[in-house]
Protein backbone atom coordinates (compact mmCIF):
# COMPACT_ATOMS: atom_id res chain seq x y z
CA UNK A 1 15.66 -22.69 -27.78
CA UNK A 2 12.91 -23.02 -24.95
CA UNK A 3 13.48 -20.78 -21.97
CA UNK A 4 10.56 -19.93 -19.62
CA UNK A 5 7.86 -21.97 -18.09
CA UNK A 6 4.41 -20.61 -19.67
CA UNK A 7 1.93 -23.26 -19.84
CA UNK A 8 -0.59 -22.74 -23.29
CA UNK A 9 -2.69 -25.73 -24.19
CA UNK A 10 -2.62 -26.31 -27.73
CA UNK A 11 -6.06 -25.69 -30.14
CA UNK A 12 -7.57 -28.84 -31.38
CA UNK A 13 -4.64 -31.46 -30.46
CA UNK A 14 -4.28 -34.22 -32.50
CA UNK A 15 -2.45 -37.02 -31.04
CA UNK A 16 0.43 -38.68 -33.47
CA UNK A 17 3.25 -41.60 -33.07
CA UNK A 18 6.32 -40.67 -31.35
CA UNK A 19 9.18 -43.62 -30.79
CA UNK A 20 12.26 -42.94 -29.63
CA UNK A 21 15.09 -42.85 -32.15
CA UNK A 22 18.43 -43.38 -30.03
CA UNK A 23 19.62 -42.01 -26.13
CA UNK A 24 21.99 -39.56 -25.17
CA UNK A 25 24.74 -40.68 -22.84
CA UNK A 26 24.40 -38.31 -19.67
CA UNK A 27 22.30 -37.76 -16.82
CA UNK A 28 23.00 -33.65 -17.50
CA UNK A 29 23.11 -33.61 -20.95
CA UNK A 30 19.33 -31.47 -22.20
CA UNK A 31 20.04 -32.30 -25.89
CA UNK A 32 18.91 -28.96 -27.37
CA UNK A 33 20.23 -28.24 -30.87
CA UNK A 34 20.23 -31.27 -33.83
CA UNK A 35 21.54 -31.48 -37.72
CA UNK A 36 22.28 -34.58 -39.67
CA UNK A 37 25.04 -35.03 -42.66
CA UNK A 38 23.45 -34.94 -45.79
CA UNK A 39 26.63 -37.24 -47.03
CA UNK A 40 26.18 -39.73 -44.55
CA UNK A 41 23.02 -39.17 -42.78
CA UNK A 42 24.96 -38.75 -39.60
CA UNK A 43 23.02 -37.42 -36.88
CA UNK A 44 24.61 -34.48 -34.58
CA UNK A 45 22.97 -33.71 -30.74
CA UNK A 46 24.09 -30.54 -29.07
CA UNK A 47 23.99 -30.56 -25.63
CA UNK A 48 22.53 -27.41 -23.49
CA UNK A 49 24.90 -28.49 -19.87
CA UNK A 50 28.02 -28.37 -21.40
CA UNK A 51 28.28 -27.99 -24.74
CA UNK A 52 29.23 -31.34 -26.29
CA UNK A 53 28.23 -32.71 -29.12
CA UNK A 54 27.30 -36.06 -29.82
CA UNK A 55 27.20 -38.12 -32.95
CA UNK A 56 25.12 -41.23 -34.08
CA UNK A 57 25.46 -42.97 -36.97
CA UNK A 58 21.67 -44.97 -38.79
CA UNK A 59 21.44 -47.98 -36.70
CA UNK A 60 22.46 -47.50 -33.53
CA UNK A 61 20.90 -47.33 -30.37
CA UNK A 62 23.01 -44.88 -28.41
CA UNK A 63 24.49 -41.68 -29.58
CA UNK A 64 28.56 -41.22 -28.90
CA UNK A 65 30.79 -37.96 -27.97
CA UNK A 66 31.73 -36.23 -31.26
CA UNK A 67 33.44 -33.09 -29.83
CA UNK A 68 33.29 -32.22 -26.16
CA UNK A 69 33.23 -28.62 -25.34
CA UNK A 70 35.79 -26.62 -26.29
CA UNK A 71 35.37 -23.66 -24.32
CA UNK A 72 31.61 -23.65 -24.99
CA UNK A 73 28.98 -23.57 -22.14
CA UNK A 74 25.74 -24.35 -24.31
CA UNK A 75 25.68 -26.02 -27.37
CA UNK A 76 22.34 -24.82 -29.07
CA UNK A 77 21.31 -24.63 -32.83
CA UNK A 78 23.74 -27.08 -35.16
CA UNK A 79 23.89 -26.66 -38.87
CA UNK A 80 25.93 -29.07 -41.58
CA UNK A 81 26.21 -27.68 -45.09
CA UNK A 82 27.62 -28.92 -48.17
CA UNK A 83 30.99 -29.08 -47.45
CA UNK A 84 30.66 -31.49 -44.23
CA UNK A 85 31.36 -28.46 -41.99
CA UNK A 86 29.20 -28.65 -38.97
CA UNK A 87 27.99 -25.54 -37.35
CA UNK A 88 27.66 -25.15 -33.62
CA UNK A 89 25.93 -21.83 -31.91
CA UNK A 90 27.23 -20.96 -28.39
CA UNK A 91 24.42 -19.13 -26.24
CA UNK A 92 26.54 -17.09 -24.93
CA UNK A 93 29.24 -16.21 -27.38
CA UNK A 94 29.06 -16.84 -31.18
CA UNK A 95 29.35 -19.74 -33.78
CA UNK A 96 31.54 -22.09 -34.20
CA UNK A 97 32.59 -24.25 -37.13
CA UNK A 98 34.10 -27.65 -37.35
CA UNK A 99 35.42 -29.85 -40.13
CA UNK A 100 33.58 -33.15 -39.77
CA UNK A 101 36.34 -35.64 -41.08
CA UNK A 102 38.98 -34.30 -38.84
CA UNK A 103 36.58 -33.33 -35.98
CA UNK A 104 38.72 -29.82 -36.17
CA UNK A 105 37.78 -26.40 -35.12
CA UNK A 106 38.38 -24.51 -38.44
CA UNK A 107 36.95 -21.06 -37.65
CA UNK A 108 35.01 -19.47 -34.84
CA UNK A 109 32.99 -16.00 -34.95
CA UNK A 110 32.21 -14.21 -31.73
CA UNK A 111 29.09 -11.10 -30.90
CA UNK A 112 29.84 -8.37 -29.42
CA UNK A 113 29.80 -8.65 -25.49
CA UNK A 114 28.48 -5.36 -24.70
CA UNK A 115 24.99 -6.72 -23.56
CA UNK A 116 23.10 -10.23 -22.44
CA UNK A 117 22.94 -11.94 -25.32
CA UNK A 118 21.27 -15.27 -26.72
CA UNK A 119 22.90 -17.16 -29.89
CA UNK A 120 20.40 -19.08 -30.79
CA UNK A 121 20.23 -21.01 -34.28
CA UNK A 122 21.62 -21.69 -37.92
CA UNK A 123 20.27 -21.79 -41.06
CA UNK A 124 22.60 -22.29 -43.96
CA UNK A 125 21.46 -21.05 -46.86
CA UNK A 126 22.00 -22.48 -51.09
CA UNK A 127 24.95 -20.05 -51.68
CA UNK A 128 26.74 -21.47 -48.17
CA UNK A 129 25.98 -18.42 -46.15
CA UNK A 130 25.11 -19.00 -42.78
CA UNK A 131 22.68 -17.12 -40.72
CA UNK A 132 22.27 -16.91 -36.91
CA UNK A 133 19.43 -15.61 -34.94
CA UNK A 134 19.95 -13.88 -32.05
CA UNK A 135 16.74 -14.05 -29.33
CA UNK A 136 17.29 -11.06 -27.31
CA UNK A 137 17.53 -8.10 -29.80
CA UNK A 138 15.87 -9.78 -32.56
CA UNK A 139 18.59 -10.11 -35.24
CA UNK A 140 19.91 -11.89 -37.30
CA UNK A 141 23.67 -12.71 -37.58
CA UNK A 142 25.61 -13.71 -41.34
CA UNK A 143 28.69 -15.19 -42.26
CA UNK A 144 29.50 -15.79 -45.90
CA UNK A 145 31.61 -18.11 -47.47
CA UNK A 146 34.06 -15.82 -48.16
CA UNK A 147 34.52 -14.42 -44.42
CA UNK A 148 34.45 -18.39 -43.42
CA UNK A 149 37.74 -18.54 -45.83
CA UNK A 150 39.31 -15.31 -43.86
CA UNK A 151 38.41 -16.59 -40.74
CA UNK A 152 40.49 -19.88 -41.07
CA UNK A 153 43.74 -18.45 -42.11
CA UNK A 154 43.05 -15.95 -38.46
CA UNK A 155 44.56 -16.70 -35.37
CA UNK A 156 41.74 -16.53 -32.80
CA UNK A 157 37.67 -15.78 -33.07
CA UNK A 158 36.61 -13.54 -35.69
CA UNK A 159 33.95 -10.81 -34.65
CA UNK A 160 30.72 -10.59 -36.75
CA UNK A 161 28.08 -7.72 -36.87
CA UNK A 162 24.01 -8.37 -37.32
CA UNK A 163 23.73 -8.21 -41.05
CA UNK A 164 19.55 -7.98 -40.16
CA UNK A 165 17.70 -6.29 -37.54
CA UNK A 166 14.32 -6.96 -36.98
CA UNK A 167 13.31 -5.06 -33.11
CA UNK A 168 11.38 -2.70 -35.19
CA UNK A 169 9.07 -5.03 -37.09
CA UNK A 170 7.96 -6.65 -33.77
CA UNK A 171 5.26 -6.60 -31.71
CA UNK A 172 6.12 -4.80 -28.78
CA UNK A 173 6.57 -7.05 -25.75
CA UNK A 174 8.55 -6.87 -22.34
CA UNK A 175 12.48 -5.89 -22.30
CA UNK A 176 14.65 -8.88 -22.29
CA UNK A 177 11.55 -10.99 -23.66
CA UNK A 178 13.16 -14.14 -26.16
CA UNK A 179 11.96 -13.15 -29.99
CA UNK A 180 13.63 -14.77 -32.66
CA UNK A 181 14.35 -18.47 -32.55
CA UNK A 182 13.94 -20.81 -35.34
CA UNK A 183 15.28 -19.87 -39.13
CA UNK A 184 15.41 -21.80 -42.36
CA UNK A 185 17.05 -20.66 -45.72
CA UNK A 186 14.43 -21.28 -48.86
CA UNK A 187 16.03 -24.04 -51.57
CA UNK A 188 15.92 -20.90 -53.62
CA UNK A 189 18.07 -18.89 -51.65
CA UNK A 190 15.71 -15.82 -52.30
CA UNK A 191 14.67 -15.48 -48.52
CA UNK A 192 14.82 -17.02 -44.96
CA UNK A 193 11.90 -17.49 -42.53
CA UNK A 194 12.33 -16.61 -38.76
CA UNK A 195 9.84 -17.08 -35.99
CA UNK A 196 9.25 -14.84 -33.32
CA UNK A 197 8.91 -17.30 -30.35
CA UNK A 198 6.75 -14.87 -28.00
CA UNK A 199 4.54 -12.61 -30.46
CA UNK A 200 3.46 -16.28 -32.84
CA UNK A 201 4.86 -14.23 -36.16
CA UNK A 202 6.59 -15.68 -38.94
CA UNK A 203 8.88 -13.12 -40.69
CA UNK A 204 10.34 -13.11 -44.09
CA UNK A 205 13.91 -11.59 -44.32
CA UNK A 206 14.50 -11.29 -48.82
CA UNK A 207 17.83 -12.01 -49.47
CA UNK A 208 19.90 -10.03 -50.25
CA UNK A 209 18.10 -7.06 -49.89
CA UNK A 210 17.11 -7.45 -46.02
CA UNK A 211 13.68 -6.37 -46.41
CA UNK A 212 11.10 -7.85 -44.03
CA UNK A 213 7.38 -9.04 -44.26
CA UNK A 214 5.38 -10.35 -41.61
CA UNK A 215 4.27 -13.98 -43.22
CA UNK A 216 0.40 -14.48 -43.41
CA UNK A 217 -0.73 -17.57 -40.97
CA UNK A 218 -3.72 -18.99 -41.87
CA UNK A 219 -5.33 -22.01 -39.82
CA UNK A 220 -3.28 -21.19 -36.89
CA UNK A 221 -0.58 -19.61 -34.94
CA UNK A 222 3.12 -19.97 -33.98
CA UNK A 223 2.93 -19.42 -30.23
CA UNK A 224 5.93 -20.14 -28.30
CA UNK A 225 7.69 -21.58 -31.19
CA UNK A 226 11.10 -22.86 -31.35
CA UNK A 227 13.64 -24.98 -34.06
CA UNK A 228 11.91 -25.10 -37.17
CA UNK A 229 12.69 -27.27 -40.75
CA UNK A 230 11.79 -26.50 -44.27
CA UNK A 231 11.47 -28.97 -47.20
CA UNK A 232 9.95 -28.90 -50.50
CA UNK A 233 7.80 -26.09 -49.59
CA UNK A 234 6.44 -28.04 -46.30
CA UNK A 235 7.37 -26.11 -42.52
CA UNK A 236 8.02 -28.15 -39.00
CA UNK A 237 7.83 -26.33 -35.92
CA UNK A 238 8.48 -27.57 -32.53
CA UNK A 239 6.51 -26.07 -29.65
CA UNK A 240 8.08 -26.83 -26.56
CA UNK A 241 5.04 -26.06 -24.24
CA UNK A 242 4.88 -27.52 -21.07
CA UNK A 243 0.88 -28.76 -21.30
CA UNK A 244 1.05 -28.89 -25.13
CA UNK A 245 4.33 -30.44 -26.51
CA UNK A 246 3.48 -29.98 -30.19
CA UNK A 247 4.92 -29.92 -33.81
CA UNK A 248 3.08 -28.30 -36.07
CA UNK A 249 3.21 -28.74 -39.95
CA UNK A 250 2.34 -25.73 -42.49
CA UNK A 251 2.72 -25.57 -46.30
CA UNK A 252 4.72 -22.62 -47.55
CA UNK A 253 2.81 -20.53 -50.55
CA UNK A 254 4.35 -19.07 -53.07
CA UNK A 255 7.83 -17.33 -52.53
CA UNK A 256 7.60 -17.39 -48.64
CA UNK A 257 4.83 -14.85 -48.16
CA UNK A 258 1.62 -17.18 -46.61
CA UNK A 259 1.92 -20.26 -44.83
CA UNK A 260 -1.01 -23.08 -44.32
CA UNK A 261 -1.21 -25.10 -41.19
CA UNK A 262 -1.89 -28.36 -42.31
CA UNK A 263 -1.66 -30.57 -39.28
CA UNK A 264 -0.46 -30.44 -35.67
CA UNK A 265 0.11 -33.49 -33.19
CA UNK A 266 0.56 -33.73 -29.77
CA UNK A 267 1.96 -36.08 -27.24
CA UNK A 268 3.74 -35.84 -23.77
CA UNK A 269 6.53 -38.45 -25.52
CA UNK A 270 7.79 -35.56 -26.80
CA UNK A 271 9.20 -34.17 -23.89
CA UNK A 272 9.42 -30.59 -24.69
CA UNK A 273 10.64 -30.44 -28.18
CA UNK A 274 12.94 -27.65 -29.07
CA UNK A 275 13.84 -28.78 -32.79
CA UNK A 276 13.79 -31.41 -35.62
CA UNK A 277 15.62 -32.74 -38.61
CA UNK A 278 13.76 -34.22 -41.02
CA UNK A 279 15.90 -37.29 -42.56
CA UNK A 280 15.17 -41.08 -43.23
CA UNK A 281 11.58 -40.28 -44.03
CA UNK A 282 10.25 -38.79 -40.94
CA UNK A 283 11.58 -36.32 -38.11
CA UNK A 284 14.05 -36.36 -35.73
CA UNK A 285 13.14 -34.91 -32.73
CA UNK A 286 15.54 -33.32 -29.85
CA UNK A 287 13.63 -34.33 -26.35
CA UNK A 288 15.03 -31.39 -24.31
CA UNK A 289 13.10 -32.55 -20.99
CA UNK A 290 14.26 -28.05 -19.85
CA UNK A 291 11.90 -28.83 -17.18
CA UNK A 292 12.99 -31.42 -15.37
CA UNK A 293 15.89 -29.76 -13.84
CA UNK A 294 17.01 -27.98 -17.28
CA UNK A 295 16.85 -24.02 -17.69
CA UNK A 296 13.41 -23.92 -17.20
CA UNK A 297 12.60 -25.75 -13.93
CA UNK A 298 13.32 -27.66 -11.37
CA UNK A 299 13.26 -31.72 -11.35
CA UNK A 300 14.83 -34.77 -12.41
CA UNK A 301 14.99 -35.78 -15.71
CA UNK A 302 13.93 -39.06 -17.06
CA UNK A 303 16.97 -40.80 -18.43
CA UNK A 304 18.12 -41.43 -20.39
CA UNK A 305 17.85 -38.66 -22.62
CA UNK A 306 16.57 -39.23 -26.33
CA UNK A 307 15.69 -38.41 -29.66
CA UNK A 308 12.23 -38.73 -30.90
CA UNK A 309 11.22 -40.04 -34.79
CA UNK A 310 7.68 -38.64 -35.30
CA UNK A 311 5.89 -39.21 -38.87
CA UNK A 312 3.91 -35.87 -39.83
């Protein structure tokens, strides 16, 4: 997730295609979060004002109400694994989990409230743990498979504990400054990669040990990085920069530890991306427009909202 308005112009832009995939219904919608079915190739929009979530199937133009907000107040990083459960992040509170079929709340986790805090996105990993970055305090949230089970047979939200904490392997940087963001699981399920969104670091979390490693970057940097997707040993990050509205694409070395930028485009089509999906041979990518009016300025959108497909 993008919050803040620093304007960075991006090194040696290179300009790429951008089309627009399908709208969002909604003149208040800021589509932030975005996963797609790997069953059906459903597409899933979370929306930043209010929550919802919106579904679109290959095909159509225009994206319909899935699940409107159940309590939630922003609907951020979305996740659906194997078993056609679709995971939703709440900023403020937790993570939610839905079965897809019956469009049913089946279990929801809640952080503790002792502090500001920023839920922020899911990565499911091989085994069907999920993992959940929190921005603020730089950790990283888990729920296995197992507590998932628990959780549905409990009447109410289930309380989870960071299972990582990585404050101490950052930079140092202001108090309350956003840090983690993006995460992906490896197809190995022998580590995750995290992005610190306001020191440009990729981190390594080894799983299930928990030990950390800054990533080497070679060829460039991660500035101001948000949603992020891994495949076949090839990285996507969005850069939702005011003047630079980037996605860059890096090649992962062996076992997580170096990572190659291989490309980066640019274009103001983009509209501040915050995250992708990669499906039906290119990406998917959220258009959060956060400011025109959004959480990070002040304006009026250009409706309606939409969903880019960019070919990198």
């Amino acid at each position: 997730m993008f919050i803040g308005s620093a304007a960075q112009a991006a090194a040696t832009p290179e300009h790429g295609r951008v089309s627009t995939a399908f709208e969002i219904p909604g003149d208040r919608v800021y589509p932030e979060g975005i996963a797609a079915d790997p069953h059906t190739g459903d597409i899933y929009v979370g929306a930043y004002e209010g929550g919802a979530i919106f579904k679109v199937t290959r095909g159509q133009r225009v994206a319909k109400e899935f699940l409107p907000s159940d309590g939630r107040a922003h609907a951020l990083g979305l996740e659906v694994d194997r078993a056609r459960r679709l995971w939703v992040a709440d900023r403020n509170t937790g993570v939610a989990v839905y079965d897809i079929p019956r469009q049913r709340l089946i279990a929801r986790f809640v952080v503790p409230r002792d502090a500001d805090r920023l839920i922020n996105d899911v990565a499911i990993a091989p085994d069907g743990t999920a993992y959940i970055t929190e921005s603020r305090r730089a950790e990283v949230y888990r729920v296995t498979p197992r507590q998932l089970e628990e959780a549905r047979d409990h009447d109410g939200p289930v309380p989870i504990t960071p299972a990582f904490d990585l404050s101490g392997h950052l930079d140092p940087r202001e108090p309350g400054a956003i840090t983690l963001n993006g995460i992906v699981a490896a197809p190995t399920g022998r580590y995750l990669l995290t992005v610190d969104m306001t020191g440009g670091d990729l981190y390594r979390i080894e799983l299930p040990s928990g030990r950390v490693s800054r990533v080497a970057l070679r060829g460039g940097d991660l500035n101001r990085s948000d949603g992020m997707e891994l495949r076949n040993g090839t990285l996507w990050v969005a850069h939702p920069i005011l003047d630079a509205n980037a996605i860059s694409r890096w090649s992962i070395g062996k076992d997580g530890r170096t990572a190659q930028m291989t490309r980066r485009i640019t274009d103001q089509a983009l509209q501040l991306p915050t995250t992708m999906v990669r499906t039906h041979g290119g990406l998917y990518v959220v258009r959060s427009q956060f400011d025109k009016g959004g959480p990070s300025g002040e304006g009026t959108p250009q409706l309606p909202f939409s969903i880019a497909f960019v070919r990198i």
